[in-house]
PDB file of N, CA and C in Angstrom:
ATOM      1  N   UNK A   1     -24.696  -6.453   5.004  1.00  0.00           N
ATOM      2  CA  UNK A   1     -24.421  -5.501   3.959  1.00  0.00           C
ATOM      3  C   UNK A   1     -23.063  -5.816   3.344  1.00  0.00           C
ATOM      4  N   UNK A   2     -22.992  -5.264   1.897  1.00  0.00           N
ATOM      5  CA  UNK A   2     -21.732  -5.888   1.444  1.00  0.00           C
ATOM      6  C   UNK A   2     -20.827  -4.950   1.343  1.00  0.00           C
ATOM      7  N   UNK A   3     -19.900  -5.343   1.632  1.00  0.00           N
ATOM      8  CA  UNK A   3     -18.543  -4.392   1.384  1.00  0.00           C
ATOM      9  C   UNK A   3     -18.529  -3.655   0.150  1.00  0.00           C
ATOM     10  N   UNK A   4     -18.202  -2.170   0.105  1.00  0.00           N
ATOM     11  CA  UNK A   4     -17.803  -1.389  -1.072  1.00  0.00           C
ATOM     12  C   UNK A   4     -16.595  -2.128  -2.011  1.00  0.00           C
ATOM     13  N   UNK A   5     -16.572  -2.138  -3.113  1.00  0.00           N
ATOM     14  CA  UNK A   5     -15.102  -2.164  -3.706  1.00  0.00           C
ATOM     15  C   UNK A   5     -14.114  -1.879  -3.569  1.00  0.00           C
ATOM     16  N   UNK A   6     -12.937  -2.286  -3.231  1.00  0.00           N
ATOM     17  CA  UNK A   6     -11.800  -1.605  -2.730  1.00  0.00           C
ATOM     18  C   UNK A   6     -11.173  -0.801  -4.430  1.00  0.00           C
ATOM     19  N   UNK A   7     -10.720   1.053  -4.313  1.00  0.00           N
ATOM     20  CA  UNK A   7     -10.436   1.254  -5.311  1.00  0.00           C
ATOM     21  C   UNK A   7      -8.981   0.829  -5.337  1.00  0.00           C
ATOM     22  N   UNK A   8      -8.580   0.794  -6.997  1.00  0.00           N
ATOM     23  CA  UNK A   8      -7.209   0.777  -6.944  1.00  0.00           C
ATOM     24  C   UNK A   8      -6.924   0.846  -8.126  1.00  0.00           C
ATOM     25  N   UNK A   9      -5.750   1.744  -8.502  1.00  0.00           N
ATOM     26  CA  UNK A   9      -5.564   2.161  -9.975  1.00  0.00           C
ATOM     27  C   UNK A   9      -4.630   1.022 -10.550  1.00  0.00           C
ATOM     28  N   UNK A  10      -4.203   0.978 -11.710  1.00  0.00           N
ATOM     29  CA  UNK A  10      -3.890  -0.203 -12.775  1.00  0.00           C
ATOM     30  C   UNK A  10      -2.331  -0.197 -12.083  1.00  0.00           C
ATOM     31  N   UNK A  11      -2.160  -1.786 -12.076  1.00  0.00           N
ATOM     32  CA  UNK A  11      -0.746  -2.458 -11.241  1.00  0.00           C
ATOM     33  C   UNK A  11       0.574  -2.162 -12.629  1.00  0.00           C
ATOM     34  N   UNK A  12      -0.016  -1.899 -13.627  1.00  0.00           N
ATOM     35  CA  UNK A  12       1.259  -1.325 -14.169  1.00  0.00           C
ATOM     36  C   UNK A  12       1.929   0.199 -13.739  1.00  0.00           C
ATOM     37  N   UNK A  13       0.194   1.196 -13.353  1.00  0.00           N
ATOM     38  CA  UNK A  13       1.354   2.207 -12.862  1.00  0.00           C
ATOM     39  C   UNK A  13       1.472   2.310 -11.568  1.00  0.00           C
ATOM     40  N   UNK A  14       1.560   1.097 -10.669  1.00  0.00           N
ATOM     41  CA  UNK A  14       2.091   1.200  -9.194  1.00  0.00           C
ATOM     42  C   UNK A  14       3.193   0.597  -9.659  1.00  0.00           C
ATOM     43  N   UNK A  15       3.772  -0.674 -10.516  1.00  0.00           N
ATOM     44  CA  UNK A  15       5.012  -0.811 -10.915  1.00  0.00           C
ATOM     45  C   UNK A  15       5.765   0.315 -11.123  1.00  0.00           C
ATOM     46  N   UNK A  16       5.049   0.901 -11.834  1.00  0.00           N
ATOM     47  CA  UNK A  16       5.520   2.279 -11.971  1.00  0.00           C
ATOM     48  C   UNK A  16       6.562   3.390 -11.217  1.00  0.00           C
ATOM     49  N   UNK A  17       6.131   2.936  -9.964  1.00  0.00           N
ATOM     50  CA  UNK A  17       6.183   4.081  -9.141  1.00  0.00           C
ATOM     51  C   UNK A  17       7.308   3.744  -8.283  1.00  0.00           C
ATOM     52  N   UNK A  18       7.153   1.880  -8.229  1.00  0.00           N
ATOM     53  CA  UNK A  18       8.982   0.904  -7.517  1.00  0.00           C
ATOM     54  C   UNK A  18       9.651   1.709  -8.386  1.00  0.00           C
ATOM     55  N   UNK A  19      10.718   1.320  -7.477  1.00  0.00           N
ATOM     56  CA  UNK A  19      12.145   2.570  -8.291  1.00  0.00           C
ATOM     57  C   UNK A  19      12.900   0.952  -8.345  1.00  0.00           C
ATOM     58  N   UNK A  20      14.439   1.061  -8.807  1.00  0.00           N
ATOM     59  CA  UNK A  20      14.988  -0.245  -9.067  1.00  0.00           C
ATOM     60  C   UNK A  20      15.614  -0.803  -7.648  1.00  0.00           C
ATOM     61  N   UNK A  21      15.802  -0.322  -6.912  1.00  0.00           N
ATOM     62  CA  UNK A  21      15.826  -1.105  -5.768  1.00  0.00           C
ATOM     63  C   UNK A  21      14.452  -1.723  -5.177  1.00  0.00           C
ATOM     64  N   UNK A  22      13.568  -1.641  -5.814  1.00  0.00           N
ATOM     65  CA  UNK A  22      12.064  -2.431  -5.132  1.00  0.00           C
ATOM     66  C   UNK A  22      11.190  -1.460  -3.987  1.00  0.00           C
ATOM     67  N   UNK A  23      11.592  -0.198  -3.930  1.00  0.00           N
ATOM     68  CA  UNK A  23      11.459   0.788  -2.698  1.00  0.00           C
ATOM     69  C   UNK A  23      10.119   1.724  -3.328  1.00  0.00           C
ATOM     70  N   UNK A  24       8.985   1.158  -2.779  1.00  0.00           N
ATOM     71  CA  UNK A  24       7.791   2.022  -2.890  1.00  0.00           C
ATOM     72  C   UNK A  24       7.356   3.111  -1.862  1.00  0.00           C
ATOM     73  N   UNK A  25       7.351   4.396  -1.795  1.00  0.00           N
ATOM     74  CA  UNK A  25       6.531   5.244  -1.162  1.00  0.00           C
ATOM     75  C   UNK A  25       4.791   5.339  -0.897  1.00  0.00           C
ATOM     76  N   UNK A  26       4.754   5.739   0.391  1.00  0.00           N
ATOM     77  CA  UNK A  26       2.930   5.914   0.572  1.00  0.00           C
ATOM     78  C   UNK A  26       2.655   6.425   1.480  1.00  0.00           C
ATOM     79  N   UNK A  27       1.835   7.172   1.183  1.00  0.00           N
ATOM     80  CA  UNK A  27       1.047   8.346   2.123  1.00  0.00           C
ATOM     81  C   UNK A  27      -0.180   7.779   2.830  1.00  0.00           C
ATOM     82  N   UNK A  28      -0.051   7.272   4.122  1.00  0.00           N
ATOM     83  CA  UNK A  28      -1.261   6.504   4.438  1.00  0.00           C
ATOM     84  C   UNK A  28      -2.111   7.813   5.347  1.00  0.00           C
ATOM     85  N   UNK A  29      -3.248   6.989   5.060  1.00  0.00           N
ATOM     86  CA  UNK A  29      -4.329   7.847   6.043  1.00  0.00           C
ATOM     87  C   UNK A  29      -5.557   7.001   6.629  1.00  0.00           C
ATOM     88  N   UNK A  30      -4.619   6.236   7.686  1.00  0.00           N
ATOM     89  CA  UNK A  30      -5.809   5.231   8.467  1.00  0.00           C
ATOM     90  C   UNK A  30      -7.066   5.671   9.052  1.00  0.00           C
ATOM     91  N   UNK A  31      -7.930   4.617   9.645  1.00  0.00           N
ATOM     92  CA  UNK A  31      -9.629   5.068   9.835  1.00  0.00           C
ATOM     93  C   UNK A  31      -9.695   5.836   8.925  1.00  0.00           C
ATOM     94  N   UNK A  32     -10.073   5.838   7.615  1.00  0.00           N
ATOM     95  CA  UNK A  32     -10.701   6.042   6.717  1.00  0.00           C
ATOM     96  C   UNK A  32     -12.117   5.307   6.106  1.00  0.00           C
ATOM     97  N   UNK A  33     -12.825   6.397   6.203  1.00  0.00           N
ATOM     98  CA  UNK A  33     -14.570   5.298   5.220  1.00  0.00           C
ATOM     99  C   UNK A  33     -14.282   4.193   4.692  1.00  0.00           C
ATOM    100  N   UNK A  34     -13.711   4.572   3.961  1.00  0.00           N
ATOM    101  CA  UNK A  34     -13.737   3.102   2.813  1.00  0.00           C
ATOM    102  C   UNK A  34     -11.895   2.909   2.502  1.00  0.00           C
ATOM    103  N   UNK A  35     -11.465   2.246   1.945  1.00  0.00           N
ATOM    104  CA  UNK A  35     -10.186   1.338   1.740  1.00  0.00           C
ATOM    105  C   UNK A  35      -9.745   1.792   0.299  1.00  0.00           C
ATOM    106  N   UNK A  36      -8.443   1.632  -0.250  1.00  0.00           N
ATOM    107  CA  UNK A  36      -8.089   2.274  -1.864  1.00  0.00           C
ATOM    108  C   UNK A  36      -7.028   3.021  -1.230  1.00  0.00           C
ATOM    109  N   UNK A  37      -6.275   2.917  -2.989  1.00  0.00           N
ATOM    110  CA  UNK A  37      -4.896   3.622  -3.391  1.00  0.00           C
ATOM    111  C   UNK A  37      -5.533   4.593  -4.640  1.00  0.00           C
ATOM    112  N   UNK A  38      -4.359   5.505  -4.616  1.00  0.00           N
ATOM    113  CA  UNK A  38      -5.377   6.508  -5.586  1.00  0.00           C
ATOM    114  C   UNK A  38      -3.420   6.799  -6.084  1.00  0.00           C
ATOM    115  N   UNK A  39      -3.265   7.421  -6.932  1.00  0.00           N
ATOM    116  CA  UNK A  39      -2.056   7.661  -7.069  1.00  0.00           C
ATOM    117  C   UNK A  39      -2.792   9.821  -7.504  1.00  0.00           C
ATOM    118  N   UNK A  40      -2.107  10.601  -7.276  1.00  0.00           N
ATOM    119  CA  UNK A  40      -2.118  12.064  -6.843  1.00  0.00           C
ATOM    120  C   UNK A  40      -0.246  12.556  -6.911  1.00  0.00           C
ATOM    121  N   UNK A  41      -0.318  13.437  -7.659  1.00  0.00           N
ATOM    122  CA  UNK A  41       0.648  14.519  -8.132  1.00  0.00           C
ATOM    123  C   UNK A  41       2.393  13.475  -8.081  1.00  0.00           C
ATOM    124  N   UNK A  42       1.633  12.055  -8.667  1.00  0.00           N
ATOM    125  CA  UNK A  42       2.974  11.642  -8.423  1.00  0.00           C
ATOM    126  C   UNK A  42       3.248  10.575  -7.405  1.00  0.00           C
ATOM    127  N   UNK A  43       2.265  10.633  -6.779  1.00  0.00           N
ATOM    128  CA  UNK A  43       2.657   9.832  -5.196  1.00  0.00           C
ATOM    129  C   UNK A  43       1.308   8.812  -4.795  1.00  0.00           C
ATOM    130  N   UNK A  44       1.450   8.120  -4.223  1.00  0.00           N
ATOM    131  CA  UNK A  44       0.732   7.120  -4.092  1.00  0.00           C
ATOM    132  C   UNK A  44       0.408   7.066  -2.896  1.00  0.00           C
ATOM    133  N   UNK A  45      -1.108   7.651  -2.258  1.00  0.00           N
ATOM    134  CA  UNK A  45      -1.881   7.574  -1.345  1.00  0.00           C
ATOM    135  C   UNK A  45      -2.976   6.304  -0.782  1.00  0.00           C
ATOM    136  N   UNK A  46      -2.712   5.813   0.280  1.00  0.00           N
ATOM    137  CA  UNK A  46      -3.754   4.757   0.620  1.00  0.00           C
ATOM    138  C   UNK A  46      -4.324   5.124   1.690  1.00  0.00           C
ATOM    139  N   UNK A  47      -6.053   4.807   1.717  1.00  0.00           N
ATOM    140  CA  UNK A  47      -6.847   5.161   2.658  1.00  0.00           C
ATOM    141  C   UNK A  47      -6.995   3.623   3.237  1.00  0.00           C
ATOM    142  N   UNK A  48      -7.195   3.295   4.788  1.00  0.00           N
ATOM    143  CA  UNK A  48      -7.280   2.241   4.991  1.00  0.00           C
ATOM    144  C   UNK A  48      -8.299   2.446   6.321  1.00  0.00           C
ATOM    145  N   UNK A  49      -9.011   1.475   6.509  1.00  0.00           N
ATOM    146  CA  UNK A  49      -9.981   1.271   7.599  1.00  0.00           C
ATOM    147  C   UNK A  49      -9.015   0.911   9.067  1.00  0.00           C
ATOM    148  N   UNK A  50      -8.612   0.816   9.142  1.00  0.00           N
ATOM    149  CA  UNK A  50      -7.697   0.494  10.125  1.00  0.00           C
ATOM    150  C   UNK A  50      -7.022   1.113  10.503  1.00  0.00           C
ATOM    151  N   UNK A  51      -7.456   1.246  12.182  1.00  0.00           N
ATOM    152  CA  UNK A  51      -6.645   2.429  12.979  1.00  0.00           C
ATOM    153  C   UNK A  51      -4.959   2.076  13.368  1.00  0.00           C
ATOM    154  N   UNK A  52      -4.526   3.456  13.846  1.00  0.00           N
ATOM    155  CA  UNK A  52      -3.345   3.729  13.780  1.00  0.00           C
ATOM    156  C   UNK A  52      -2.547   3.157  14.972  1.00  0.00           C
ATOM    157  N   UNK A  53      -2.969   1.511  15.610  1.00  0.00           N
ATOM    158  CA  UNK A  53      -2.895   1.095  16.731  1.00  0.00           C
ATOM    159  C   UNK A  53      -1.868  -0.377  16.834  1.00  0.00           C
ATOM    160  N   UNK A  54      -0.795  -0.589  17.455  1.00  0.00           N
ATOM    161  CA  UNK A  54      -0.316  -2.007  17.442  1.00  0.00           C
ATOM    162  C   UNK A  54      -0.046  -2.317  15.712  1.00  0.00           C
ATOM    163  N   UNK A  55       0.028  -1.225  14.892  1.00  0.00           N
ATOM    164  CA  UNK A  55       0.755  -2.209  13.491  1.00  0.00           C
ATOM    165  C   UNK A  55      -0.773  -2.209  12.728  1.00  0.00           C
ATOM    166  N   UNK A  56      -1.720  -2.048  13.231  1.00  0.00           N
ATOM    167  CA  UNK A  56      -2.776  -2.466  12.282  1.00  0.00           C
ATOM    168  C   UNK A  56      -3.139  -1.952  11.194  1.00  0.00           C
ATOM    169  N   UNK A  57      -2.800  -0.782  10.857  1.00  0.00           N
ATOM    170  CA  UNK A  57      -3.181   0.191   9.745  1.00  0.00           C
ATOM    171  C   UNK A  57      -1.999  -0.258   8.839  1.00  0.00           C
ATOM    172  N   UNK A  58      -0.732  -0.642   9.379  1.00  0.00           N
ATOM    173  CA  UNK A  58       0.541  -0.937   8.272  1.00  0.00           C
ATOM    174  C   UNK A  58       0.572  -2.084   7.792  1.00  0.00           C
ATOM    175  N   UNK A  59      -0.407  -2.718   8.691  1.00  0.00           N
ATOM    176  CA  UNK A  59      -0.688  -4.499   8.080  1.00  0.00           C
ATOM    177  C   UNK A  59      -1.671  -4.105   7.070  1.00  0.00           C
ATOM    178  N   UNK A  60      -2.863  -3.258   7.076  1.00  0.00           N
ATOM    179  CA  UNK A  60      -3.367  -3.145   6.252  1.00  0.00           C
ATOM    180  C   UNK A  60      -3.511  -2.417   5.013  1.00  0.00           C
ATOM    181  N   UNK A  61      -2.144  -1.773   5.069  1.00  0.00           N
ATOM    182  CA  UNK A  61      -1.704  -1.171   3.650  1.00  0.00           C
ATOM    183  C   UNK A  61      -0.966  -2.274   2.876  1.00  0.00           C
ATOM    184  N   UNK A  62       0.016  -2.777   3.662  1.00  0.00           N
ATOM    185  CA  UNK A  62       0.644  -4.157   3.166  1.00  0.00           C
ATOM    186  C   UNK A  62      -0.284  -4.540   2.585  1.00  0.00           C
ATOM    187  N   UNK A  63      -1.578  -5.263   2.909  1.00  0.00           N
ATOM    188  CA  UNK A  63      -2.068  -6.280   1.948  1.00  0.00           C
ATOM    189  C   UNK A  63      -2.674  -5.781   1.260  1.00  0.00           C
ATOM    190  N   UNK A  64      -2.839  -4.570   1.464  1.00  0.00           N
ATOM    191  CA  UNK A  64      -3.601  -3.405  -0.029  1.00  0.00           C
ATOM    192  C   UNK A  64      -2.719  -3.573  -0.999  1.00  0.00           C
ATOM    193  N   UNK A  65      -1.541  -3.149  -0.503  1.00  0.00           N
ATOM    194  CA  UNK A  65      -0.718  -2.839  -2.320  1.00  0.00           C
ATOM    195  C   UNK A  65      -0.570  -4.329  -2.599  1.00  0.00           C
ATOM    196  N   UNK A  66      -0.402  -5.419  -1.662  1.00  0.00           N
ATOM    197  CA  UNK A  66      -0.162  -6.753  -2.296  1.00  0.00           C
ATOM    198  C   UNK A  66      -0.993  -7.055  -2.848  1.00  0.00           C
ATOM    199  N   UNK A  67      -2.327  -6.754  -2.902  1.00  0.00           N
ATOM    200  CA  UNK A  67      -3.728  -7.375  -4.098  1.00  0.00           C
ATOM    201  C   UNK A  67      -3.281  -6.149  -5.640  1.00  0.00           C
ATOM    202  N   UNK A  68      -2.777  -5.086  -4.817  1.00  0.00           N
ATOM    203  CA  UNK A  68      -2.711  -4.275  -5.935  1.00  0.00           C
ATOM    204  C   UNK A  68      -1.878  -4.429  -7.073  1.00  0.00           C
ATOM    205  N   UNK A  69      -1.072  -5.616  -6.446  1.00  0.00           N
ATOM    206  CA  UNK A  69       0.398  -5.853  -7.082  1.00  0.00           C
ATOM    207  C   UNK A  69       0.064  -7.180  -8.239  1.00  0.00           C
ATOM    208  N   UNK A  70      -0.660  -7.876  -7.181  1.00  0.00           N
ATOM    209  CA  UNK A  70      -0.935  -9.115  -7.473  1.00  0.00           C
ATOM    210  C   UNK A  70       0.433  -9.769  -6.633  1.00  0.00           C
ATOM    211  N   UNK A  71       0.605  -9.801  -5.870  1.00  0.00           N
ATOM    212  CA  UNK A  71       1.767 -10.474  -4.993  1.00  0.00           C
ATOM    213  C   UNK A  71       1.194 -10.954  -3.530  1.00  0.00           C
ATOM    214  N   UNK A  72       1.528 -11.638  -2.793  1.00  0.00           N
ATOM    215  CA  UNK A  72       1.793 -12.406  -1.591  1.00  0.00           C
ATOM    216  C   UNK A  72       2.029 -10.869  -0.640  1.00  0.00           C
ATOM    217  N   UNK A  73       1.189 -10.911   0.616  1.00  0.00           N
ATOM    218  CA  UNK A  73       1.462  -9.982   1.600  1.00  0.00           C
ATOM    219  C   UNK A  73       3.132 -10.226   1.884  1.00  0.00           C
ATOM    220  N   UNK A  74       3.446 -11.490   1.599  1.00  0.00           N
ATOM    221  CA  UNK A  74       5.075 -11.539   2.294  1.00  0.00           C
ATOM    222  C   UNK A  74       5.890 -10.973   1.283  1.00  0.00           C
ATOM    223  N   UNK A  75       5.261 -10.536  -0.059  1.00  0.00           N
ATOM    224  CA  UNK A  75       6.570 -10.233  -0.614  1.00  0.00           C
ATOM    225  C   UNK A  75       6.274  -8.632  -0.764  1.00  0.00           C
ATOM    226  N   UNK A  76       5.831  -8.037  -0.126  1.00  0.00           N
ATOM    227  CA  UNK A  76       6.073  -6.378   0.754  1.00  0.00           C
ATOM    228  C   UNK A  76       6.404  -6.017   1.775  1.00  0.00           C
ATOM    229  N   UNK A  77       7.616  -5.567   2.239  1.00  0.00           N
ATOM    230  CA  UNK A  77       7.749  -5.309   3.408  1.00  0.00           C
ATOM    231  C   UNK A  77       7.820  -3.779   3.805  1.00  0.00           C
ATOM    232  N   UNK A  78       8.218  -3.438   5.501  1.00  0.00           N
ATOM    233  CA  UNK A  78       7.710  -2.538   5.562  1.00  0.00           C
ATOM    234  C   UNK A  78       9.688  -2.190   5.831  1.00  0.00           C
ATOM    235  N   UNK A  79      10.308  -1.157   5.313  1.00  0.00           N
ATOM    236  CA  UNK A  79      11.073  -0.783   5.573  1.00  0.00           C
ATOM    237  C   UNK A  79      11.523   0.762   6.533  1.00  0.00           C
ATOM    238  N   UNK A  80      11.077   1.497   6.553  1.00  0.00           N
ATOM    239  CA  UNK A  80      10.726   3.139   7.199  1.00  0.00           C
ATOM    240  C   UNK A  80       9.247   3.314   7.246  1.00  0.00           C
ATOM    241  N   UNK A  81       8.841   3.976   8.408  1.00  0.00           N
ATOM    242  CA  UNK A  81       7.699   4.749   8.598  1.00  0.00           C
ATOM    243  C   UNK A  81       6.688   3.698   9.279  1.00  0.00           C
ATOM    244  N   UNK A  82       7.060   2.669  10.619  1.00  0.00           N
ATOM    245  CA  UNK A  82       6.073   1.927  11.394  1.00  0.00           C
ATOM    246  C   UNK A  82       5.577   3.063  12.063  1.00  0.00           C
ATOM    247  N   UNK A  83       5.738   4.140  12.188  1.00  0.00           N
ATOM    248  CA  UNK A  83       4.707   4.823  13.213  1.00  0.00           C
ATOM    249  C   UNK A  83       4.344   6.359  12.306  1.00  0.00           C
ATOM    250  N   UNK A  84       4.718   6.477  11.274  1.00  0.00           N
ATOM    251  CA  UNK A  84       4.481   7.565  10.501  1.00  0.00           C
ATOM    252  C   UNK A  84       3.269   7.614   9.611  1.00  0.00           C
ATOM    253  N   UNK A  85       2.505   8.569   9.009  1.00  0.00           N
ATOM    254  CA  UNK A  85       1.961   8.176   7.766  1.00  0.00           C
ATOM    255  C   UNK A  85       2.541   8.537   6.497  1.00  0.00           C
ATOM    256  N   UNK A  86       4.094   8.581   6.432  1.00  0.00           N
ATOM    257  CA  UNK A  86       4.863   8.682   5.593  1.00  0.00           C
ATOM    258  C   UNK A  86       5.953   6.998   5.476  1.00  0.00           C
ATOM    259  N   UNK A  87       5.528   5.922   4.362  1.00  0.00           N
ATOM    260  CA  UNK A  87       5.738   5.220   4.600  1.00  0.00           C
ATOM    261  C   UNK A  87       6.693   4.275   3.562  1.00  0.00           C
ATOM    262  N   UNK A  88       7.672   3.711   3.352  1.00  0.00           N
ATOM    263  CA  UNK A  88       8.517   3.329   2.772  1.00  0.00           C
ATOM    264  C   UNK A  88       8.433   1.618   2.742  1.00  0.00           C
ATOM    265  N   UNK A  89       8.289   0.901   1.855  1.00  0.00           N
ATOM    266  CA  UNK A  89       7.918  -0.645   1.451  1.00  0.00           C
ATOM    267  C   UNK A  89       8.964  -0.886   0.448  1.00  0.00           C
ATOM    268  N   UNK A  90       9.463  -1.849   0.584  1.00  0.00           N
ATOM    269  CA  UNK A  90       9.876  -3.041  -0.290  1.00  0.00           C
ATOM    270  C   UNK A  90       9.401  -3.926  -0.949  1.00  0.00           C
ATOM    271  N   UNK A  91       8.903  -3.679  -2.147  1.00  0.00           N
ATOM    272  CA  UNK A  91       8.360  -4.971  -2.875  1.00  0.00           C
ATOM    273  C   UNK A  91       9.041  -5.632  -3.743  1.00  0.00           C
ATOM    274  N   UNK A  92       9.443  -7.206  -3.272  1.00  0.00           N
ATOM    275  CA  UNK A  92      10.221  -8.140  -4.130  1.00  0.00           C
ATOM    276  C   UNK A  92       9.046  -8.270  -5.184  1.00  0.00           C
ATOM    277  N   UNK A  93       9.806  -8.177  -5.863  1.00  0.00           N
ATOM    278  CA  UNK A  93       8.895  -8.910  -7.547  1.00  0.00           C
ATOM    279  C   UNK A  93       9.564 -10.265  -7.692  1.00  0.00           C
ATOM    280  N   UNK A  94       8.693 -11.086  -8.616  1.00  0.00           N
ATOM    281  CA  UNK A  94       8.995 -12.202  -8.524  1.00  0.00           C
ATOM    282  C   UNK A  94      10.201 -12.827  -9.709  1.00  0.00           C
ATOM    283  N   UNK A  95      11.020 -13.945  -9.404  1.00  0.00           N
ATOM    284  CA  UNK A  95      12.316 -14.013 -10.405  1.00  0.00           C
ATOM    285  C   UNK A  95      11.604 -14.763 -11.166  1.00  0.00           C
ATOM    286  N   UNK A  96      12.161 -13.909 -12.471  1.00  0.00           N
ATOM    287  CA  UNK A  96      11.134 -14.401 -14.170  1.00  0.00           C
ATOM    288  C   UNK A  96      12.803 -14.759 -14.726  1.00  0.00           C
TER     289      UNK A  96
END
């Protein structure tokens, strides 16, 4: 069976949402049905299949917003919130 679509709203307004130090917020909510970022009252929520165990759910928000970005899993990092679902990332953008 084939995988659902992963949702994800338009990478201009998750740019959006980096502040100028590169510092993105997210509300995760691992073991979830299906996978997606939804952006809600301002804030940027990700549902991820991946439980809340050894890093795995934060690896798999990482490479969520990195397709979302269009960027490299390495150029998001995780700065606050390895064990929270209140979660704080760094995304380098790339030098233009």
């Amino acid at each position: 069976m084939a995988r659902p679509r992963t949702e994800r709203p338009d990478p201009a307004a998750l740019w959006a949402l980096v502040d100028d130090e590169g510092r993105l917020a997210v509300r995760v909510t691992p073991g979830a049905r299906s996978e997606g970022l939804e952006l809600a009252e301002g804030r940027l929520c990700a549902r991820v299949r991946a439980k809340p165990e050894d890093g795995k759910a934060t690896a798999a928000v990482r490479d969520l917003l990195a397709a979302a970005l269009d960027l490299a899993p390495s150029r998001v990092e995780l700065l606050r919130g390895a064990t929270s679902r209140e979660k704080l990332f760094r995304v380098i953008r790339d030098r233009v």
